[in-house]
N, C-alpha and C. Protein backbone atom coordinates (compact mmCIF):
# COMPACT_ATOMS: atom_id res chain seq x y z
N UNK A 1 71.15 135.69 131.74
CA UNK A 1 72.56 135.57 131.43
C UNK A 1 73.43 136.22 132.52
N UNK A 2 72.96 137.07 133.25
CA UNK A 2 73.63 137.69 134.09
C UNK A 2 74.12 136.42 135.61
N UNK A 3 73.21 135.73 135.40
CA UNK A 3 73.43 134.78 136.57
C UNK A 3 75.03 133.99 136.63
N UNK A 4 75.10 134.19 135.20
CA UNK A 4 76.32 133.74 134.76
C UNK A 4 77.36 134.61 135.49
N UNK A 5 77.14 135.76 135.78
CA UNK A 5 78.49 136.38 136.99
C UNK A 5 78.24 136.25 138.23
N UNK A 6 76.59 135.56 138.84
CA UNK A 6 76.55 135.22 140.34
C UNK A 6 75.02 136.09 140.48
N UNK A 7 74.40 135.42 141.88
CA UNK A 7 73.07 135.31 141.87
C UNK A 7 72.97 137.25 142.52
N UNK A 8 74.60 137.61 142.87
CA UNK A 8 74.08 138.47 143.35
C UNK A 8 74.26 139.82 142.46
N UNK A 9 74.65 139.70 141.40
CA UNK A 9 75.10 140.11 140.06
C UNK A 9 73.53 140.47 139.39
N UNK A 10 72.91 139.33 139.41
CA UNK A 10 71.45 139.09 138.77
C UNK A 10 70.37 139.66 139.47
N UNK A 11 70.90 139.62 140.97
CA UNK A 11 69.76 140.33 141.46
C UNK A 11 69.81 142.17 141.53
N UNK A 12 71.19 142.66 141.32
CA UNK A 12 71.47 144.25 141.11
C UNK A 12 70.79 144.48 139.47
N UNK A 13 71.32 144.05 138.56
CA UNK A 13 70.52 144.09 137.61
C UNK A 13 69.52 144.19 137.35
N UNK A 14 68.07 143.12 138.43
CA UNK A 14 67.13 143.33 137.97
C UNK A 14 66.40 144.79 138.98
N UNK A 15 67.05 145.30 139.77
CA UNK A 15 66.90 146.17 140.33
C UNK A 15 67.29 147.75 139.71
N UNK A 16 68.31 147.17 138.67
CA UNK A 16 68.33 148.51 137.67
C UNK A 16 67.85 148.55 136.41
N UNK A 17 67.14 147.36 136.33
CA UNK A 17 66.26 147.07 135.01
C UNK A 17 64.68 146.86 135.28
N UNK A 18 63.89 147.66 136.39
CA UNK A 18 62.49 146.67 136.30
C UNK A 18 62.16 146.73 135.06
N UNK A 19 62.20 147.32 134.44
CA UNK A 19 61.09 147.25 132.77
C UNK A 19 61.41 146.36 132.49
N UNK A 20 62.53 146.05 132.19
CA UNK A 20 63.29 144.25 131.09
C UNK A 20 62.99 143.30 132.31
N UNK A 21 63.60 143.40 133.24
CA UNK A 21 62.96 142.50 134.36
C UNK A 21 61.92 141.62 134.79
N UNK A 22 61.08 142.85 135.12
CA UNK A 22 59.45 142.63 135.96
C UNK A 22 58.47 142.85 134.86
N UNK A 23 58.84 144.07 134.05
CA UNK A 23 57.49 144.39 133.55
C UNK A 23 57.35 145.83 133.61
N UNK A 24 57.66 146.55 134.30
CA UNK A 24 57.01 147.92 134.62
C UNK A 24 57.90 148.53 135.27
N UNK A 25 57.77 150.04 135.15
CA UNK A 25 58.75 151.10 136.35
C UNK A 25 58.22 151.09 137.77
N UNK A 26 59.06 150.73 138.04
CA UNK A 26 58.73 150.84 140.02
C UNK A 26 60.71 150.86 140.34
N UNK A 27 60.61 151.39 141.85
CA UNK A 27 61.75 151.79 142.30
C UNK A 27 62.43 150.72 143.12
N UNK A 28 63.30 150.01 142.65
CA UNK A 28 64.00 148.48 143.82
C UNK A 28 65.11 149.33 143.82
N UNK A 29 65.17 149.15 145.12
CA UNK A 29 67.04 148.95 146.13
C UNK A 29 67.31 147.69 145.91
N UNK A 30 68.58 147.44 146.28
CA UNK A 30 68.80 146.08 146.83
C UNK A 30 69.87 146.89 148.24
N UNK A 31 69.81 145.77 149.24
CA UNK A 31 70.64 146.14 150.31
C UNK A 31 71.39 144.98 150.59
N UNK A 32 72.28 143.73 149.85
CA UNK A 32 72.57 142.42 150.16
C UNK A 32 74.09 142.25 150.70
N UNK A 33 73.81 141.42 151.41
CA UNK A 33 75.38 141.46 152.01
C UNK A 33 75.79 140.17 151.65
N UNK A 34 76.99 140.83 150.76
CA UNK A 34 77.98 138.80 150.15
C UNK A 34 79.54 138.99 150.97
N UNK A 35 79.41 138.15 151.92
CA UNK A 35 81.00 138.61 152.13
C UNK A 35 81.82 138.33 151.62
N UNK A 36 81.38 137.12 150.76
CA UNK A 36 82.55 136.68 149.32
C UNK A 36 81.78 135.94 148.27
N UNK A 37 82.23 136.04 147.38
CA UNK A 37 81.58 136.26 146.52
C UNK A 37 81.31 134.26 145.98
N UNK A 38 80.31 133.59 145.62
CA UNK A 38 80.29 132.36 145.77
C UNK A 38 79.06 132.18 144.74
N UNK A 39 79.30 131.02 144.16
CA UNK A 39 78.74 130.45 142.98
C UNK A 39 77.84 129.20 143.53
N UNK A 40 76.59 129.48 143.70
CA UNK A 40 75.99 128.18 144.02
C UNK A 40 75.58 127.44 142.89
N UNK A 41 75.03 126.54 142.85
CA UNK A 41 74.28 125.09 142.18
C UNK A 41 73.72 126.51 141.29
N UNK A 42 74.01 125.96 139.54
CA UNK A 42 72.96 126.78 139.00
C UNK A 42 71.58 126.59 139.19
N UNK A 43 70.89 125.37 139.24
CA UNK A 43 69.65 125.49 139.73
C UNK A 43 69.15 126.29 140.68
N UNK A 44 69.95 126.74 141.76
CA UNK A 44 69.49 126.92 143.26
C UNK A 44 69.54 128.26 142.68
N UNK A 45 70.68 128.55 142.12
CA UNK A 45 70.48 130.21 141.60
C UNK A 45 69.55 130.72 141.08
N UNK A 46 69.45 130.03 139.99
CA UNK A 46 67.84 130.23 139.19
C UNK A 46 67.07 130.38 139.76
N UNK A 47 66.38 129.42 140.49
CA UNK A 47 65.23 129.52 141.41
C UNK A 47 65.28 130.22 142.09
N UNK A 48 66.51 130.79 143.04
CA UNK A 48 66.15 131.99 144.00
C UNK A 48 65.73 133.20 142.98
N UNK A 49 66.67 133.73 142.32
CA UNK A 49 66.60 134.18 141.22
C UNK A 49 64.81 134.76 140.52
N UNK A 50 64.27 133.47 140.24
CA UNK A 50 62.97 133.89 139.53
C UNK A 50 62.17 133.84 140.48
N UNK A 51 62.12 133.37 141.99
CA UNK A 51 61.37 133.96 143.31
C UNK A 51 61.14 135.31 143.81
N UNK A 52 62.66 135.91 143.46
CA UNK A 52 62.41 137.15 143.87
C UNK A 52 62.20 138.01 142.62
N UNK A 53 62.32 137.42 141.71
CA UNK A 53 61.63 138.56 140.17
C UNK A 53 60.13 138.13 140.21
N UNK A 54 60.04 137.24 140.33
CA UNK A 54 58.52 136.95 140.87
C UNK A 54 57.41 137.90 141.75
N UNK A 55 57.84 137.81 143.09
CA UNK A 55 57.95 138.62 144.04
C UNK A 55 57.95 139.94 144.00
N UNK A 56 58.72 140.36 143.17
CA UNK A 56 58.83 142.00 142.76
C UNK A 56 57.61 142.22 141.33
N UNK A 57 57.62 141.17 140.72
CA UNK A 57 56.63 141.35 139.41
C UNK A 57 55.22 141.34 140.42
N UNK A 58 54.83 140.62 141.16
CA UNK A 58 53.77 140.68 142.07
C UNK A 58 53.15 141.46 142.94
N UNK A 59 54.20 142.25 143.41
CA UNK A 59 54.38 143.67 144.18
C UNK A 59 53.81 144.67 143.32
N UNK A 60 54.81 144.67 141.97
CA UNK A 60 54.65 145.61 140.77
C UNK A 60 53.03 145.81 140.69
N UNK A 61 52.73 144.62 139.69
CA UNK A 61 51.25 144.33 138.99
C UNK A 61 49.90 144.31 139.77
N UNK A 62 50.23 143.47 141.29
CA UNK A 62 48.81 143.31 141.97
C UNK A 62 48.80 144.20 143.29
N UNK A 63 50.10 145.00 143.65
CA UNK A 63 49.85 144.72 144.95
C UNK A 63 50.09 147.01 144.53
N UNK A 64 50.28 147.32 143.58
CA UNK A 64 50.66 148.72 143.51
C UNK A 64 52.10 149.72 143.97
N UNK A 65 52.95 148.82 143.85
CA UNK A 65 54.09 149.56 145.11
C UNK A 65 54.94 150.30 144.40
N UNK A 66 55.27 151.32 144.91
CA UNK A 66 55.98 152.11 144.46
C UNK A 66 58.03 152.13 144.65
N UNK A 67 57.66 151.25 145.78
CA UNK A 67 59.42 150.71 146.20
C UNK A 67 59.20 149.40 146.70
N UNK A 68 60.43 148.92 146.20
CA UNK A 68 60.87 147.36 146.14
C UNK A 68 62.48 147.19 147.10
N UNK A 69 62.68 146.30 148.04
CA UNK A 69 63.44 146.77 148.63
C UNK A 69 63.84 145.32 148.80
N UNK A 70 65.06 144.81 148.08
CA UNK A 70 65.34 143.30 147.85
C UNK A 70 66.85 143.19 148.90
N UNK A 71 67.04 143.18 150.02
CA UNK A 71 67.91 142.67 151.31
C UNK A 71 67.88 141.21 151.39
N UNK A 72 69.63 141.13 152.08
CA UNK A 72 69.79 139.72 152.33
C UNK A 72 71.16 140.19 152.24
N UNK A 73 71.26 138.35 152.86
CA UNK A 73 73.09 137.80 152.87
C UNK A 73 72.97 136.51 152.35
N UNK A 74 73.57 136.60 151.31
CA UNK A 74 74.37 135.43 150.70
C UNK A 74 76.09 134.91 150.98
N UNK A 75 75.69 133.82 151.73
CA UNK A 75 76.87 133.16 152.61
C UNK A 75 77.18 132.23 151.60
N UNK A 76 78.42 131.53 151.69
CA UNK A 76 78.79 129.76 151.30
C UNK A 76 77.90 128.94 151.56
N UNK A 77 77.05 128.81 152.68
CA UNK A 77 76.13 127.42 152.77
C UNK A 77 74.97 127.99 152.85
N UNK A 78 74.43 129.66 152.92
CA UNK A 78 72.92 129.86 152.96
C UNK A 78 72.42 130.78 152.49
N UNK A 79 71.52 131.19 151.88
CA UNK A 79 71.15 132.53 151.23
C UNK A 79 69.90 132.44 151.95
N UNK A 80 70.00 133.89 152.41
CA UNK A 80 68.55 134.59 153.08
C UNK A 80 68.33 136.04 151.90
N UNK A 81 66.83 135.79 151.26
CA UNK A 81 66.60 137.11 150.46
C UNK A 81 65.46 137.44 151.11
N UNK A 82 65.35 138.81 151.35
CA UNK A 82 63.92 138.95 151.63
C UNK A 82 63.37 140.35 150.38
N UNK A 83 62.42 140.19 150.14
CA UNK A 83 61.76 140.89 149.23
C UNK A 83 60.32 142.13 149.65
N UNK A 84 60.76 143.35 150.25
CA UNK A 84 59.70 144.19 150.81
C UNK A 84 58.85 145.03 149.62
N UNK A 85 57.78 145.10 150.13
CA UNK A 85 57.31 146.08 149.19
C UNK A 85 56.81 147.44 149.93
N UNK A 86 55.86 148.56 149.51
CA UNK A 86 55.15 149.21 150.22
C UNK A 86 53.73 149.33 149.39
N UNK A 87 53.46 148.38 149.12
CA UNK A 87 52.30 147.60 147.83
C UNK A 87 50.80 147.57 149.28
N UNK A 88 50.05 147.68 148.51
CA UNK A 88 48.22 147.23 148.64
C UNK A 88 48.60 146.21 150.09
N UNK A 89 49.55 145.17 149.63
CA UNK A 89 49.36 144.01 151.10
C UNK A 89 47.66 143.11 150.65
N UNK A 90 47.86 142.45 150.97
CA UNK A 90 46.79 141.19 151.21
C UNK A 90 46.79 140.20 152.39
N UNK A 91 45.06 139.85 152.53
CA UNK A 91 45.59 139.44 153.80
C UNK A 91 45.38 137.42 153.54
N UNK A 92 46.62 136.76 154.22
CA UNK A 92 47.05 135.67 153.82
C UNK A 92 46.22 134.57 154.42
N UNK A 93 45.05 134.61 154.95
CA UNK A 93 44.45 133.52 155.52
C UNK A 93 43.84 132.66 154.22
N UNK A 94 44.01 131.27 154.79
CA UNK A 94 43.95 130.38 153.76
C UNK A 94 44.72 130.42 152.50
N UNK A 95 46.08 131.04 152.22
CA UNK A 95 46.47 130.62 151.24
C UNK A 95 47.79 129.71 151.88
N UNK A 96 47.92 129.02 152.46
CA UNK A 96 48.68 128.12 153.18
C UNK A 96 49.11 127.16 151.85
N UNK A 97 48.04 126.57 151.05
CA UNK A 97 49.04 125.44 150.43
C UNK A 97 48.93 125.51 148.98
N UNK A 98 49.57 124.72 147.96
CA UNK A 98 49.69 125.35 146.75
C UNK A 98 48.30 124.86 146.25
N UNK A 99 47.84 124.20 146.52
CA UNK A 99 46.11 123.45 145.73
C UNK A 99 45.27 125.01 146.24
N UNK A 100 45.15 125.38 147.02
CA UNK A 100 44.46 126.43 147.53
C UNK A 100 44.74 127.77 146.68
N UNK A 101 46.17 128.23 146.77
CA UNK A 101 46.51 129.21 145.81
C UNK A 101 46.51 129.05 144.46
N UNK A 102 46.12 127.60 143.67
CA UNK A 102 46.10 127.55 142.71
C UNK A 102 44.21 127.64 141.86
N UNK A 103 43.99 127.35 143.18
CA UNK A 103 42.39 127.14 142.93
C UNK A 103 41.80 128.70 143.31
N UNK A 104 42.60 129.25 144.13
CA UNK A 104 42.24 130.68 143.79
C UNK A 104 42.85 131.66 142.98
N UNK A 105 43.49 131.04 141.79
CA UNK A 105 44.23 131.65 140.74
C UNK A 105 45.08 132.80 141.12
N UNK A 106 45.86 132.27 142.47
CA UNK A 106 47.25 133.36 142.64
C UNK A 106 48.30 132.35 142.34
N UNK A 107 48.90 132.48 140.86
CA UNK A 107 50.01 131.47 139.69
C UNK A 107 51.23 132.08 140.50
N UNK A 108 51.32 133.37 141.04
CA UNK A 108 52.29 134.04 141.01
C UNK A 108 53.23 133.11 142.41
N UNK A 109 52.16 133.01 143.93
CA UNK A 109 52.34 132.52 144.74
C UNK A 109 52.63 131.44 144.87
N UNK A 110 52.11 130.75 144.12
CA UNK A 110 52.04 128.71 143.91
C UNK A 110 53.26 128.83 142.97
N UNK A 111 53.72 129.82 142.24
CA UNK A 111 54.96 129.55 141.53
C UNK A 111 56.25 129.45 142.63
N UNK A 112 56.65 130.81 143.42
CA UNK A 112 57.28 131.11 144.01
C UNK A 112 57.40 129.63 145.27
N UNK A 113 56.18 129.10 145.75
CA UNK A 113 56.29 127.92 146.51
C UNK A 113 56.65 126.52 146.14
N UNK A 114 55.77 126.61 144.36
CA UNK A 114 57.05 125.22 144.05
C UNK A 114 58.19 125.67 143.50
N UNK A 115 58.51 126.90 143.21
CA UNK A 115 60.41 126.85 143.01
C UNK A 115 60.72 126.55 144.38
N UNK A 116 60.72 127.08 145.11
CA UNK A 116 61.44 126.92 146.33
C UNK A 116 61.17 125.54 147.19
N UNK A 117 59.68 124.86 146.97
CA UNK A 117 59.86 123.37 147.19
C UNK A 117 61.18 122.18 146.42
N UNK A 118 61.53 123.12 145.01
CA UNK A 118 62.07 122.34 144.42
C UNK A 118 63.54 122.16 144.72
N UNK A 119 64.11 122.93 144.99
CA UNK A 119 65.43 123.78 146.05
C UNK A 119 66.01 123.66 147.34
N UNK A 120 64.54 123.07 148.19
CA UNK A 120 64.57 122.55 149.44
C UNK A 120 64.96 124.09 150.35
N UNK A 121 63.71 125.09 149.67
CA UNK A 121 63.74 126.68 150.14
C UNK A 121 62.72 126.91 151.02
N UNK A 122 63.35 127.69 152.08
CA UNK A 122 62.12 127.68 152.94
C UNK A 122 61.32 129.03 152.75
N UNK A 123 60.02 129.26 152.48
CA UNK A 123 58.97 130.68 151.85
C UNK A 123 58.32 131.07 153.13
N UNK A 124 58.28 132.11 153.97
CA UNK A 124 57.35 132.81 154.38
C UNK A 124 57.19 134.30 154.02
N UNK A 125 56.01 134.30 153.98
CA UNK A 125 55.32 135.55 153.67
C UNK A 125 54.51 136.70 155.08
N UNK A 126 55.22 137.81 154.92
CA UNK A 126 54.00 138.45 156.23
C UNK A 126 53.54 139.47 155.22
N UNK A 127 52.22 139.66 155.12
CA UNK A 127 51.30 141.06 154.48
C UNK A 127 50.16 141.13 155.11
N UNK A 128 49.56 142.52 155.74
CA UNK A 128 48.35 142.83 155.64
C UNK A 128 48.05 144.06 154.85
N UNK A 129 46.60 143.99 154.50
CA UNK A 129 46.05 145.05 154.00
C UNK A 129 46.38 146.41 154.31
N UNK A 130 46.63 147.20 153.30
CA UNK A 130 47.50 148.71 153.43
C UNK A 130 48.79 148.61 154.10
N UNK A 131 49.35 147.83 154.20
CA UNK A 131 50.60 147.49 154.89
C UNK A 131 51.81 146.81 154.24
N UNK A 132 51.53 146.53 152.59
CA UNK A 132 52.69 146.52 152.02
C UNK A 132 53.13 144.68 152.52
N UNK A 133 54.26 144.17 151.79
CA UNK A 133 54.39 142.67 151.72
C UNK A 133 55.70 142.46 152.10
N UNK A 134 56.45 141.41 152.92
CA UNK A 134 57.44 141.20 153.19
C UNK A 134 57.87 139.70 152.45
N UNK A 135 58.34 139.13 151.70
CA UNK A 135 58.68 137.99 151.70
C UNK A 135 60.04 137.11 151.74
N UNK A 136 60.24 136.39 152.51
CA UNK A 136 61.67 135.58 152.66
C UNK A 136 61.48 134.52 152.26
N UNK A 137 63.02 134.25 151.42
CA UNK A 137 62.97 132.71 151.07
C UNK A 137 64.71 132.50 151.59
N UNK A 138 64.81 131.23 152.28
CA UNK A 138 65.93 130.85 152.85
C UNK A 138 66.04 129.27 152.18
N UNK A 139 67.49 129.33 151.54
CA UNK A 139 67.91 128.36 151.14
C UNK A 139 69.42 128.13 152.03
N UNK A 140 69.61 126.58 152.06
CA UNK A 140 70.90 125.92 153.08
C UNK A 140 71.47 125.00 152.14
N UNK A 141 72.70 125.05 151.94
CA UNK A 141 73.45 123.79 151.36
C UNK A 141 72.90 122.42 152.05
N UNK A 142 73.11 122.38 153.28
CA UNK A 142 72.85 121.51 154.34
C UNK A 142 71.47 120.24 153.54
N UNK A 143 70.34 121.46 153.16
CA UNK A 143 69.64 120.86 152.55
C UNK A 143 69.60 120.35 151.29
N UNK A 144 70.70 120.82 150.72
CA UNK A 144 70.90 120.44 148.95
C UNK A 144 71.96 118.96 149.15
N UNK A 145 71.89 118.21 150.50
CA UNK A 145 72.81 117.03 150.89
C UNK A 145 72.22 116.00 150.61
């Protein structure tokens, strides 16, 4: 419901709510820069939206982290979020496509890739082992044409 005042409304919230949120106590910042304040496509919201509660629930549950550190700028035509952790890290070879991550039962990853297939969002991920997880998802009006 909070999305209802803006995606960047929803994302401070879930940063002062992990329990109702994610699931569990762990520590999120957010650091986002809106230089005005803008209402995208509710879909597009949503989906960024449950990528990065995703993302942070994933951090939380598999990866151990103790800080969550959710940065970005949300413009008129583009939202860049990126989602850090200081979590376990994993290392990403072969999970390239969603048949792969689904067949190795990471739901969490294959979720986050078809929201953002669905959005026309672009997902990269950098993590290695003991090194904690970075993830960006970039969405463009351009592409919602």
């Amino acid at each position: 419901s909070s999305l209802d005042m803006g995606l960047d409304v929803a994302l401070e919230e879930l940063a002062d709510q992990p329990e109702a949120q994610i699931g569990g106590k762990v520590d999120i910042h957010t650091d986002l820069d809106v230089p005005k304040t803008v209402n995208y496509n509710q879909n597009v919201e949503l989906h960024l939206y449950r990528i990065v509660q995703q993302a942070c629930r994933n951090a939380f549950e598999h990866a151990g982290a103790k800080s969550i550190l959710i940065s970005g700028t949300l413009k008129e035509d583009q939202v860049e979020l990126t989602v850090s952790d200081d979590g376990s890290g994993f290392p990403l070879s072969g999970l390239h496509d969603l048949g792969t991550l689904l067949a190795n039962r990471h739901f969490g990853l294959a979720n986050i890739f078809e929201r953002a297939k669905l959005i026309d969002a672009e997902v990269s991920i950098k993590s290695e082992p003991q090194k904690g997880t970075k993830l960006l998802v970039v969405w463009s009006s351009n592409a919602d044409e």
